[in-house]
PDB file of N, CA and C in Angstrom:
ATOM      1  N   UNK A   1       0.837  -1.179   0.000  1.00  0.00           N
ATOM      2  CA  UNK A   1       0.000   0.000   0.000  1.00  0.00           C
ATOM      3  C   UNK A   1       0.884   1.244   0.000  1.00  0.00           C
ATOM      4  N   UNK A   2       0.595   1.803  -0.754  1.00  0.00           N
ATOM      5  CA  UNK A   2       1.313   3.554  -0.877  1.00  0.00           C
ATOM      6  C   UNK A   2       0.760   4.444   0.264  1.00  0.00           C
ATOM      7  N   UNK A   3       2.038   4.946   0.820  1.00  0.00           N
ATOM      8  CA  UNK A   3       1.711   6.544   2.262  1.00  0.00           C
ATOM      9  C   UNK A   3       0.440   7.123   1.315  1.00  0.00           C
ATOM     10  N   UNK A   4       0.839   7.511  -0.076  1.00  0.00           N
ATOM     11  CA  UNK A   4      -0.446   8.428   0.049  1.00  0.00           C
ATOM     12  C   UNK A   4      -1.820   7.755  -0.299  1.00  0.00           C
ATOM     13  N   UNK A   5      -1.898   6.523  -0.802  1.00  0.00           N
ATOM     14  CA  UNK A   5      -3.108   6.310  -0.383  1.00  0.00           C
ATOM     15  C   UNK A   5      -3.947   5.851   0.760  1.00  0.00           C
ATOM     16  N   UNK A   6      -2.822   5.849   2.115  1.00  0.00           N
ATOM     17  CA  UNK A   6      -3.549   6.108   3.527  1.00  0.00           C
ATOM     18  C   UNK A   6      -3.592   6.940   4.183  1.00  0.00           C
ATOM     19  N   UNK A   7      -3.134   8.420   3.175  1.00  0.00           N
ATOM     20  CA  UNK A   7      -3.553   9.808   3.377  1.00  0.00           C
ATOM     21  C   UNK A   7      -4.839  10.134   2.962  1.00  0.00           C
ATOM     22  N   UNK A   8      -4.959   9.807   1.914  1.00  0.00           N
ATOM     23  CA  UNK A   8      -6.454   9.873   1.040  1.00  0.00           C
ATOM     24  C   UNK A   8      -7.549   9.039   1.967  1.00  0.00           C
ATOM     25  N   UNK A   9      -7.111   7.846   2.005  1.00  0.00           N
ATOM     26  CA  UNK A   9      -7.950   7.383   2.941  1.00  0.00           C
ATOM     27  C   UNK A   9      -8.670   7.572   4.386  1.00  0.00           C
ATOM     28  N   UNK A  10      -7.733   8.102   5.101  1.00  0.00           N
ATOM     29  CA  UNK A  10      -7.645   9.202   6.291  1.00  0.00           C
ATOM     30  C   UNK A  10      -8.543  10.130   5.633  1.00  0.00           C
ATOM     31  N   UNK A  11      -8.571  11.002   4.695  1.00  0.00           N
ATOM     32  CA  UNK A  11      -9.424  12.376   4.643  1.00  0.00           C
ATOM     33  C   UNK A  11     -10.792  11.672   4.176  1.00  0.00           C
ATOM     34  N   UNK A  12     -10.750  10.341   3.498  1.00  0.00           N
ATOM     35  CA  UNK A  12     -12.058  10.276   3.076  1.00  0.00           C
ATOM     36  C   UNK A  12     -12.699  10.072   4.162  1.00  0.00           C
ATOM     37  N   UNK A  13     -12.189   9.076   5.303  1.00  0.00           N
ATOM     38  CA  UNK A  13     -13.002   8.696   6.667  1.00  0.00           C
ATOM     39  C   UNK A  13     -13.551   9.985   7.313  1.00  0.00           C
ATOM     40  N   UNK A  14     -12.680  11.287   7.614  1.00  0.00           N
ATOM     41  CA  UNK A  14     -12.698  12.494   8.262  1.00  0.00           C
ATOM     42  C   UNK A  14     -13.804  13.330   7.307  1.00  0.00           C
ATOM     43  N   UNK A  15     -13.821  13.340   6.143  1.00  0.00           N
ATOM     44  CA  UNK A  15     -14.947  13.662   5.443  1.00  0.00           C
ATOM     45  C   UNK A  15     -16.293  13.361   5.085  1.00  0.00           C
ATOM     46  N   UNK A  16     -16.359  11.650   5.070  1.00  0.00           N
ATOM     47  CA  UNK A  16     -17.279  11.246   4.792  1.00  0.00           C
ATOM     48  C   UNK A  16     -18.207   9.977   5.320  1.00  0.00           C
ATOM     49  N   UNK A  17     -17.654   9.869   6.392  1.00  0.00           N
ATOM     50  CA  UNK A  17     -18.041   8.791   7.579  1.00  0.00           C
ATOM     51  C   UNK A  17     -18.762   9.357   8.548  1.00  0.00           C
ATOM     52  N   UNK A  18     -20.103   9.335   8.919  1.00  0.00           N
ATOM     53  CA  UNK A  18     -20.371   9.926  10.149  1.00  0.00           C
ATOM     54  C   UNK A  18     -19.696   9.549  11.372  1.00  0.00           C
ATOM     55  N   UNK A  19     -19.124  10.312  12.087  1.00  0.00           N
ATOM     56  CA  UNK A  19     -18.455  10.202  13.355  1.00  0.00           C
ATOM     57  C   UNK A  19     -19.211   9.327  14.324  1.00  0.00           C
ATOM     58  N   UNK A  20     -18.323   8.141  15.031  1.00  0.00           N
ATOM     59  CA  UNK A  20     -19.861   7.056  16.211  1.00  0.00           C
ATOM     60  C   UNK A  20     -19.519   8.325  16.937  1.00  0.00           C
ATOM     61  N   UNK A  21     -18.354   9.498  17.704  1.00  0.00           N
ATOM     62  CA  UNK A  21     -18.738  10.022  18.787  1.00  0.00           C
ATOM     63  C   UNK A  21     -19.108  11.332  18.625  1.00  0.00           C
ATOM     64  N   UNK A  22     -19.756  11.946  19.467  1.00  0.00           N
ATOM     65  CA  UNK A  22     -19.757  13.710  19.716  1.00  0.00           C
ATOM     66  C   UNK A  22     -20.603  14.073  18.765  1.00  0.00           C
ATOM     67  N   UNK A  23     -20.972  15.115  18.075  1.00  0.00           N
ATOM     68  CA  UNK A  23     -22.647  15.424  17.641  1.00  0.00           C
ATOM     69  C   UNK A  23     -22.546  15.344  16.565  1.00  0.00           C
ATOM     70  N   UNK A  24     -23.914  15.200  15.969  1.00  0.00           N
ATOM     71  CA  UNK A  24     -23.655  14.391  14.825  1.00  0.00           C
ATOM     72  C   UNK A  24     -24.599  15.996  13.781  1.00  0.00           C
ATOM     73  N   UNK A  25     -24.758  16.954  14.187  1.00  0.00           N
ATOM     74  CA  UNK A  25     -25.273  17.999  14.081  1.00  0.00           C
ATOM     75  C   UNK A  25     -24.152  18.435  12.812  1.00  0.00           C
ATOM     76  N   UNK A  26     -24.490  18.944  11.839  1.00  0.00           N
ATOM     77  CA  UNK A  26     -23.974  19.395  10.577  1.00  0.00           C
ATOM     78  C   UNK A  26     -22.855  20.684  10.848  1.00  0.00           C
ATOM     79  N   UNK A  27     -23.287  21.864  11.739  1.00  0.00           N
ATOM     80  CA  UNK A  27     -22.429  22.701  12.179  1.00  0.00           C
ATOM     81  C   UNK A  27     -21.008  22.145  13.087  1.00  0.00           C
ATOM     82  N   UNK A  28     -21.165  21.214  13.315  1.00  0.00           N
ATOM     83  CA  UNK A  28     -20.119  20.570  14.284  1.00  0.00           C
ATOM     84  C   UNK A  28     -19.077  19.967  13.571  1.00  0.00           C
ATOM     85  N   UNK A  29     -19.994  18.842  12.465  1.00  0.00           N
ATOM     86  CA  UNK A  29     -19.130  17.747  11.900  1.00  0.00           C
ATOM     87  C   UNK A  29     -18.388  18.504  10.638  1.00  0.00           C
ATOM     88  N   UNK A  30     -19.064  19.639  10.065  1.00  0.00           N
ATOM     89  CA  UNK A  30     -18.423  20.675   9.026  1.00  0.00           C
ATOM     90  C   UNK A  30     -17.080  21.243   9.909  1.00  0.00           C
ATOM     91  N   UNK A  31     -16.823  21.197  11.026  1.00  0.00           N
ATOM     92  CA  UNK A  31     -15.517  22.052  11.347  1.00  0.00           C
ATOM     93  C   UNK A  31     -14.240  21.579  10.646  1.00  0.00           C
ATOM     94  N   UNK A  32     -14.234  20.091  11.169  1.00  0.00           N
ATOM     95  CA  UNK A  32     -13.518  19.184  10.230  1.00  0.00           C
ATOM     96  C   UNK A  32     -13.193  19.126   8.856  1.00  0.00           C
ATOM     97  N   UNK A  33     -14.476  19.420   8.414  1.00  0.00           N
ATOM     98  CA  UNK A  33     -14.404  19.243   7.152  1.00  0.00           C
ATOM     99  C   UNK A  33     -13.607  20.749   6.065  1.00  0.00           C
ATOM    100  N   UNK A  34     -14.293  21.856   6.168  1.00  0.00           N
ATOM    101  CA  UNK A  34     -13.719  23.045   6.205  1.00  0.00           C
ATOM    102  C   UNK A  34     -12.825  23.407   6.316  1.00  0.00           C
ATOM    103  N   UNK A  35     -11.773  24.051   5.275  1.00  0.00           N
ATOM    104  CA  UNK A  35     -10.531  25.084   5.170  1.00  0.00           C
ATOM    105  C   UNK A  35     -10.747  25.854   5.797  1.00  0.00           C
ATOM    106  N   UNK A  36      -9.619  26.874   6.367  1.00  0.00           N
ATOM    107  CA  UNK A  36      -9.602  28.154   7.354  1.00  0.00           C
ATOM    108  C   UNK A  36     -10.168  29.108   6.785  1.00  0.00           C
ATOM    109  N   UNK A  37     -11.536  29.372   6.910  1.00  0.00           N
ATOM    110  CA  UNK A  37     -11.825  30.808   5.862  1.00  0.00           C
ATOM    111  C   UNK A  37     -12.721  30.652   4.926  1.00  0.00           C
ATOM    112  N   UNK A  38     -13.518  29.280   4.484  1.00  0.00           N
ATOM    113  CA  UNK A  38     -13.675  28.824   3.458  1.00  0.00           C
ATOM    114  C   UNK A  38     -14.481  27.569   4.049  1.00  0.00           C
ATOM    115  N   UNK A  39     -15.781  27.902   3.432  1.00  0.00           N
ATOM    116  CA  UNK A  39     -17.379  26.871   3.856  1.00  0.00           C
ATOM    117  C   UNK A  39     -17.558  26.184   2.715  1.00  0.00           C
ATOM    118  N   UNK A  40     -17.241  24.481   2.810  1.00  0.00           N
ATOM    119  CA  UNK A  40     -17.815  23.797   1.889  1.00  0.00           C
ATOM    120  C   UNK A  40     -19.019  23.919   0.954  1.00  0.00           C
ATOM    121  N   UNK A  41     -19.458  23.990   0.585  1.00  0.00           N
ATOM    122  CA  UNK A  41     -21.066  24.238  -0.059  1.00  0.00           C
ATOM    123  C   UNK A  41     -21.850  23.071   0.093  1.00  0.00           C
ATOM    124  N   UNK A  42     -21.428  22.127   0.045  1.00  0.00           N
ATOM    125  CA  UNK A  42     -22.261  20.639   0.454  1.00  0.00           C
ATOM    126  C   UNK A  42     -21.390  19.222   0.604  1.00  0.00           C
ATOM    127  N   UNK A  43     -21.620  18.967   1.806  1.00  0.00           N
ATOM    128  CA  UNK A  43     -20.654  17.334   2.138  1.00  0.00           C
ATOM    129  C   UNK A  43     -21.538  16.542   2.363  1.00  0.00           C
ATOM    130  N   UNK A  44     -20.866  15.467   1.985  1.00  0.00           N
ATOM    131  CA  UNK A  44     -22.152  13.756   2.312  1.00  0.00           C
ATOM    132  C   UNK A  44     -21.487  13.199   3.673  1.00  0.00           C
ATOM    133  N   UNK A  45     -21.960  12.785   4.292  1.00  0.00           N
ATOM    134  CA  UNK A  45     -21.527  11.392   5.591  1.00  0.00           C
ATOM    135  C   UNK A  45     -22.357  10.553   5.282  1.00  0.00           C
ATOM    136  N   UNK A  46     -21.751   9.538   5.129  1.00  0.00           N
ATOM    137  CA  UNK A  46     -22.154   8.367   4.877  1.00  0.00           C
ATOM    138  C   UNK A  46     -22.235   7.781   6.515  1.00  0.00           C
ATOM    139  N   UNK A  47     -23.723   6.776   6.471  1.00  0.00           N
ATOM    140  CA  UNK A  47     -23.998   6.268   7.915  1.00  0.00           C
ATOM    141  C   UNK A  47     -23.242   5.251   8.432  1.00  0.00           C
ATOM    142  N   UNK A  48     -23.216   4.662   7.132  1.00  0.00           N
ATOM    143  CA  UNK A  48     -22.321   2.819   7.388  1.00  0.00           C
ATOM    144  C   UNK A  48     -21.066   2.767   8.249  1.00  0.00           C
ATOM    145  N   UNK A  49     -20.822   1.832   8.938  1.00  0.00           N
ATOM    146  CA  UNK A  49     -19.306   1.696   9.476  1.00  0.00           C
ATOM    147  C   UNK A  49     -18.149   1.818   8.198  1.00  0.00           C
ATOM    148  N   UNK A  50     -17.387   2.393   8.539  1.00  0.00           N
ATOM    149  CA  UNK A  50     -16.075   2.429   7.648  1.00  0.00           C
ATOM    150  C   UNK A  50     -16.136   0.991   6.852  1.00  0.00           C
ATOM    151  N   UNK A  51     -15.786  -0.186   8.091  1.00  0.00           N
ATOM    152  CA  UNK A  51     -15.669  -1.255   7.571  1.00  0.00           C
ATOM    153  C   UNK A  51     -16.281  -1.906   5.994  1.00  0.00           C
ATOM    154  N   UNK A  52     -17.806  -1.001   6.399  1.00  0.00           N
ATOM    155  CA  UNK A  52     -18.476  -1.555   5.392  1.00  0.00           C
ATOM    156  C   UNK A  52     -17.650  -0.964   4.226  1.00  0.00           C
ATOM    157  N   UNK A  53     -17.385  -0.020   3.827  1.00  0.00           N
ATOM    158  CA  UNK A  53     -17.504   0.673   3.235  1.00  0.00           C
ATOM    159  C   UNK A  53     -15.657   0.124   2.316  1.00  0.00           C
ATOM    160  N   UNK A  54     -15.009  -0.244   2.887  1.00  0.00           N
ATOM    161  CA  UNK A  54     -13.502  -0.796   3.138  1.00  0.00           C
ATOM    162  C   UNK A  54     -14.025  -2.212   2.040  1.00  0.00           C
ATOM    163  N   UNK A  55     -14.859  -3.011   2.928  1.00  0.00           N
ATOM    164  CA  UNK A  55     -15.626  -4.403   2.679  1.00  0.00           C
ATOM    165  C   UNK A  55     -15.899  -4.130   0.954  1.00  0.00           C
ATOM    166  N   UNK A  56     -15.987  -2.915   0.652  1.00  0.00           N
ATOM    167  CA  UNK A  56     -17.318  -2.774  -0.767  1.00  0.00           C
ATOM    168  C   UNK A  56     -15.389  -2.511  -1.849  1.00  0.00           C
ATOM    169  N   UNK A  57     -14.525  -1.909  -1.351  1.00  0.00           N
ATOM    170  CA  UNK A  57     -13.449  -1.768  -1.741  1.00  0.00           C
ATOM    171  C   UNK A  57     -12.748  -2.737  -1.923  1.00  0.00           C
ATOM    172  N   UNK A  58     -12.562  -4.034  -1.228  1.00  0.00           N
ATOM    173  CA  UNK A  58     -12.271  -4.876  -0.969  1.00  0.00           C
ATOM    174  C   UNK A  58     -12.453  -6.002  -2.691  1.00  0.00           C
ATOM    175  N   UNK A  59     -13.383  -5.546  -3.142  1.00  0.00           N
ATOM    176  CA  UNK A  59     -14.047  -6.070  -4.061  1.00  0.00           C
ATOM    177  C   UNK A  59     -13.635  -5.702  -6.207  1.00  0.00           C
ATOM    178  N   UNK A  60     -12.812  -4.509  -5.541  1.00  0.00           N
ATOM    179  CA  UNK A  60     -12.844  -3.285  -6.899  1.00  0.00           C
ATOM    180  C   UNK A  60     -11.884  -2.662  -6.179  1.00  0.00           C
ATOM    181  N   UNK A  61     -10.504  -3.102  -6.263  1.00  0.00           N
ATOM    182  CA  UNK A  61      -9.288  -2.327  -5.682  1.00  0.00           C
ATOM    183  C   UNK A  61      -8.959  -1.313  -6.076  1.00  0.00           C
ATOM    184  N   UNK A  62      -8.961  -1.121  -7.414  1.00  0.00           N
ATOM    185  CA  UNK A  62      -8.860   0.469  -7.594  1.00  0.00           C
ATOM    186  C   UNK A  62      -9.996   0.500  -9.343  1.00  0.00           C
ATOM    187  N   UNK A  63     -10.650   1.234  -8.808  1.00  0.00           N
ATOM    188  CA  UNK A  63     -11.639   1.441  -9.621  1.00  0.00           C
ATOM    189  C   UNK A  63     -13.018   2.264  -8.527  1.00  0.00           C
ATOM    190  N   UNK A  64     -14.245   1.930  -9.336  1.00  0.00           N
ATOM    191  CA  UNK A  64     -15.081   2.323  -8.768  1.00  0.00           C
ATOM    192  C   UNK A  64     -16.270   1.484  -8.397  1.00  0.00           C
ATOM    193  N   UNK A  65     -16.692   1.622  -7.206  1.00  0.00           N
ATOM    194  CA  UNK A  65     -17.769   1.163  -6.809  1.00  0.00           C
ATOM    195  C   UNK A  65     -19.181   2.206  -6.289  1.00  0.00           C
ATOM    196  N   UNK A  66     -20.459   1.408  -6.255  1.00  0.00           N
ATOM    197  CA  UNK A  66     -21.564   2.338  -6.057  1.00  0.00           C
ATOM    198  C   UNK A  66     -22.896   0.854  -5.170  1.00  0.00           C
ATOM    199  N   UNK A  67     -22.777   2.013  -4.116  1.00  0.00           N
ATOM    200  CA  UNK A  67     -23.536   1.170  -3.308  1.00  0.00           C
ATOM    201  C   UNK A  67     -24.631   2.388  -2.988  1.00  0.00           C
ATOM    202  N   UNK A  68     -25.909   1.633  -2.567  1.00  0.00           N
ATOM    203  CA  UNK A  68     -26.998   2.546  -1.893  1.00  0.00           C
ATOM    204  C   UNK A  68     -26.743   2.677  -0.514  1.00  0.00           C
ATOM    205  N   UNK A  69     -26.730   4.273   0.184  1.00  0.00           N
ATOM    206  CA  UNK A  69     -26.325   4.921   1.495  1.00  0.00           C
ATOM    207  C   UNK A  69     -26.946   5.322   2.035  1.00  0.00           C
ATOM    208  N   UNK A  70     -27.328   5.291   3.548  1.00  0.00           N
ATOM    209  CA  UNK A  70     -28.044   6.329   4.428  1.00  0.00           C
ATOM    210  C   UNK A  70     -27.188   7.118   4.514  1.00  0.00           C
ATOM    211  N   UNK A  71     -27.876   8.558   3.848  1.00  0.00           N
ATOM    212  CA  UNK A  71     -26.421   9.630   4.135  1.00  0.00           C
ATOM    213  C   UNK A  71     -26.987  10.681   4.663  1.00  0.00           C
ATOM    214  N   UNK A  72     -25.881  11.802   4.911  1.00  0.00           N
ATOM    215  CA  UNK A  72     -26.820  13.285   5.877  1.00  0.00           C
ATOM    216  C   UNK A  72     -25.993  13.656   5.036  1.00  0.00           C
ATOM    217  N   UNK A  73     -26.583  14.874   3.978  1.00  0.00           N
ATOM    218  CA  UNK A  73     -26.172  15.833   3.437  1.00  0.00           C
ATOM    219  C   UNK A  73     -25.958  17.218   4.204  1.00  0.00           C
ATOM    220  N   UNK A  74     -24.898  17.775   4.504  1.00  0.00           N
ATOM    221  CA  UNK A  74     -24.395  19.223   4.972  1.00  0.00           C
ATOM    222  C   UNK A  74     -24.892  20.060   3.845  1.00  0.00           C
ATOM    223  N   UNK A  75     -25.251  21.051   3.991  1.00  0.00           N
ATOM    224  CA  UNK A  75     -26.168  21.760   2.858  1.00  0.00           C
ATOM    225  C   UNK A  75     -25.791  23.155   3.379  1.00  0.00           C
ATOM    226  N   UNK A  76     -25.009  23.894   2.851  1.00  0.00           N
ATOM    227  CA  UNK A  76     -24.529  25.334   3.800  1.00  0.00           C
ATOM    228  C   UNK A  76     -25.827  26.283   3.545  1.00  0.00           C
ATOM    229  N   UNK A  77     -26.130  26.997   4.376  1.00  0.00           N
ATOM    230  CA  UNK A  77     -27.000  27.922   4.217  1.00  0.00           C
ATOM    231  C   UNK A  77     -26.627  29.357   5.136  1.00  0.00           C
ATOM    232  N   UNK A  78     -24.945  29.814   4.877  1.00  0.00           N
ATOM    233  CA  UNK A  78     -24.548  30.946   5.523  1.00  0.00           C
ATOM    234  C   UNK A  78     -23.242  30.295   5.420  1.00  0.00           C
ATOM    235  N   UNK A  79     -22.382  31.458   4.682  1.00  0.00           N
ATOM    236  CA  UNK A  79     -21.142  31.592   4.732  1.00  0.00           C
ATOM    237  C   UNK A  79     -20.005  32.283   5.658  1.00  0.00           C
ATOM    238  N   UNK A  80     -20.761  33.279   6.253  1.00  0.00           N
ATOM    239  CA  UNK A  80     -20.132  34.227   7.396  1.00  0.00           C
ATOM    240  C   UNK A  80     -21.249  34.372   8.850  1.00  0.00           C
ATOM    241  N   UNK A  81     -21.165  33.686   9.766  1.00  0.00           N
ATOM    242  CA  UNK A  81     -20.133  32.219   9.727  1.00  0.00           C
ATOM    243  C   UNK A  81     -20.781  30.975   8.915  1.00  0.00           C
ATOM    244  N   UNK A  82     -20.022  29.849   8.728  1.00  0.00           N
ATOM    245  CA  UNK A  82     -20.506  29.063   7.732  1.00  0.00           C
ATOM    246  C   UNK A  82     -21.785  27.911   9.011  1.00  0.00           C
ATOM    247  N   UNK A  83     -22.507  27.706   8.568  1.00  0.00           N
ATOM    248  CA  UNK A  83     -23.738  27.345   9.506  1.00  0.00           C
ATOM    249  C   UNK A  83     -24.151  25.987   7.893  1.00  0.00           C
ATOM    250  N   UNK A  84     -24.293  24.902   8.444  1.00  0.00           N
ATOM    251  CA  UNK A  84     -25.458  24.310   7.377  1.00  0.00           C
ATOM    252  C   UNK A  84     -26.712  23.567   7.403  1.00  0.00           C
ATOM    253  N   UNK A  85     -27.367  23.056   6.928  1.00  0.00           N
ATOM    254  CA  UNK A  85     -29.083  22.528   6.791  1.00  0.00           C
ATOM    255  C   UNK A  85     -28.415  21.114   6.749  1.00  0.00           C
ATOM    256  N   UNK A  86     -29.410  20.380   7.233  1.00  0.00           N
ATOM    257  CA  UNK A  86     -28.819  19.203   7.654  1.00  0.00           C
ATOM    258  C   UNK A  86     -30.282  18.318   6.243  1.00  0.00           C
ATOM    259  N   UNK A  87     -30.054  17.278   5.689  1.00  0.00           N
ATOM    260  CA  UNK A  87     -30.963  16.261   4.833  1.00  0.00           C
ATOM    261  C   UNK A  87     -30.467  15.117   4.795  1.00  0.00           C
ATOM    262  N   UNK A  88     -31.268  14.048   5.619  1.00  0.00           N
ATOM    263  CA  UNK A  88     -31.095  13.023   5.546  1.00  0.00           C
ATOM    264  C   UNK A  88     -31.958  12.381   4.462  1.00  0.00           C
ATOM    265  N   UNK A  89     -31.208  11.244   3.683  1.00  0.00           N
ATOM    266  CA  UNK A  89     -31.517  10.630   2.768  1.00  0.00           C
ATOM    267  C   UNK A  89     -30.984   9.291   2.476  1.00  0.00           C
ATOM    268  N   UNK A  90     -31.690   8.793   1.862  1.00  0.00           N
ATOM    269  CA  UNK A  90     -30.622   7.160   1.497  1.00  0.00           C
ATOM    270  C   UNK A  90     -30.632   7.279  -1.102  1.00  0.00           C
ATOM    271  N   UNK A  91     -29.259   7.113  -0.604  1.00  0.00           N
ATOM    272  CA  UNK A  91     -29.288   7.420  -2.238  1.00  0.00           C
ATOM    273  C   UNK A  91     -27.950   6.386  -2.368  1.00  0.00           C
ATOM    274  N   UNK A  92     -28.146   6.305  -4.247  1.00  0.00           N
ATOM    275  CA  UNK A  92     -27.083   5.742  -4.718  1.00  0.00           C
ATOM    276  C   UNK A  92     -25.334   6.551  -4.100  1.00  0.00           C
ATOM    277  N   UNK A  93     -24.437   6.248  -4.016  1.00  0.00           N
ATOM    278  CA  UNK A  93     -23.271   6.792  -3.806  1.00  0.00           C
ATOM    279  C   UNK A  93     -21.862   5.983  -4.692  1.00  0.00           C
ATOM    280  N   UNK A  94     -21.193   6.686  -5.459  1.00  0.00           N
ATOM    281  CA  UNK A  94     -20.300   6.372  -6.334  1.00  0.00           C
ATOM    282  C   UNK A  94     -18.668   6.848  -5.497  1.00  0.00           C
ATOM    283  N   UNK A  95     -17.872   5.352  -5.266  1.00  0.00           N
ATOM    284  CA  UNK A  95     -16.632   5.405  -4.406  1.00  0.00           C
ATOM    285  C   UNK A  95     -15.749   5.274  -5.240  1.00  0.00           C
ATOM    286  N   UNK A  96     -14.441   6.288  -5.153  1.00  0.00           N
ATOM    287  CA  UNK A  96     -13.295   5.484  -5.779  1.00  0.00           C
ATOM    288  C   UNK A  96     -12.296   5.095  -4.939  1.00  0.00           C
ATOM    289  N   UNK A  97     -12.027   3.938  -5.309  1.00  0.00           N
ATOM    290  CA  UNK A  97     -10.736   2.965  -4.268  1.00  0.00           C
ATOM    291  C   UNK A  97      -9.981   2.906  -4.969  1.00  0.00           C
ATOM    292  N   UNK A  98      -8.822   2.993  -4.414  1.00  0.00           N
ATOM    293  CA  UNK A  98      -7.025   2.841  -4.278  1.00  0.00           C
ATOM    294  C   UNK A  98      -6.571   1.707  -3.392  1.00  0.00           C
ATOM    295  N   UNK A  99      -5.741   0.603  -4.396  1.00  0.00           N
ATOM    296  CA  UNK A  99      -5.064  -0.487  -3.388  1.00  0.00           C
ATOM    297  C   UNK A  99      -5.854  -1.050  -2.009  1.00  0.00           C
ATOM    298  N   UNK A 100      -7.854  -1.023  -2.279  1.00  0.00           N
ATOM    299  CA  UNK A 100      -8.684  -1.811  -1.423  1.00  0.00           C
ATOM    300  C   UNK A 100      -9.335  -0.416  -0.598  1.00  0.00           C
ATOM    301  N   UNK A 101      -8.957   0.656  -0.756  1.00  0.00           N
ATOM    302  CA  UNK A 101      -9.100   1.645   0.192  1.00  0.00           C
ATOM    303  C   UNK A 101      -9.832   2.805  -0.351  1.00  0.00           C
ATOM    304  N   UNK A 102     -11.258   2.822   0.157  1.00  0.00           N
ATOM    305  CA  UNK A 102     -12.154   4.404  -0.342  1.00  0.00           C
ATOM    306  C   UNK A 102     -11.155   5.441  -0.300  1.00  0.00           C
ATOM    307  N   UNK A 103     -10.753   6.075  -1.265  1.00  0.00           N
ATOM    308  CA  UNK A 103     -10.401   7.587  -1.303  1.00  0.00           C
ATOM    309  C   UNK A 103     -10.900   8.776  -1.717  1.00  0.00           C
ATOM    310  N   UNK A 104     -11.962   8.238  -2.828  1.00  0.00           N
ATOM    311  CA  UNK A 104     -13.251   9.567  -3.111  1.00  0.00           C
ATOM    312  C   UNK A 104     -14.515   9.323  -3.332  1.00  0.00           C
ATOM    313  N   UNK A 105     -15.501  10.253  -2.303  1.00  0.00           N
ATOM    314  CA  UNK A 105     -16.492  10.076  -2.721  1.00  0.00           C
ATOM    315  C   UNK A 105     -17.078  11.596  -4.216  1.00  0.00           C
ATOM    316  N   UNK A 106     -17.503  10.834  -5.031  1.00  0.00           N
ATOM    317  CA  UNK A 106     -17.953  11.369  -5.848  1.00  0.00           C
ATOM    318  C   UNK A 106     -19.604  12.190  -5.251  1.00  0.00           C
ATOM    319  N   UNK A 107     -19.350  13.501  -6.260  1.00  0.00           N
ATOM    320  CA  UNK A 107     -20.950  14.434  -5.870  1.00  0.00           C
ATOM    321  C   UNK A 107     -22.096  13.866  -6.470  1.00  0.00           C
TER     322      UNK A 107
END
């Protein structure tokens, strides 16, 4: 496995995994997500355990996979300060894996 694709992998978890601890509230989990200065316009978290999600990679090492997700869409609705609308949904979601490992989720 290549350092940087367990860099990539690292940001996809921090981006797109709902967190098991601490609030699961869109203004919170966006801190993370967010550059200094600079409000995403819309992020997905995906509900599933990582594992699963590793499991679906596991399958399509580097290529793409698309599984159906319970996800919470971050939806910004204020840039100064950045604040967002929270939408839960379950939809198709399109992954790309590196050497077994999610590194992007596609919009």
């Amino acid at each position: 496995m290549h350092y940087k694709d367990l860099v990539y992998y690292k940001k996809f978890v921090l981006k797109h995994i709902l967190p098991r601890k601490g609030s699961h509230d869109c203004n919170n989990m966006m801190i993370n997500v967010n550059d200094i200065n600079q409000c995403k316009s819309i992020n997905t978290f995906m509900k599933d355990k990582v594992t699963l999600v590793v499991a679906l990679c596991s399958t399509n090492k580097k290529g793409f996979v698309t599984h159906k997700f319970d996800v919470i869409d971050c939806i910004m609705i204020s840039s100064k300060p950045c604040l967002y609308q929270m939408l839960t949904i379950r939809k198709n979601k399109r992954i790309k894996c590196e050497n077994g490992l999610p590194v992007h989720l596609e919009a």
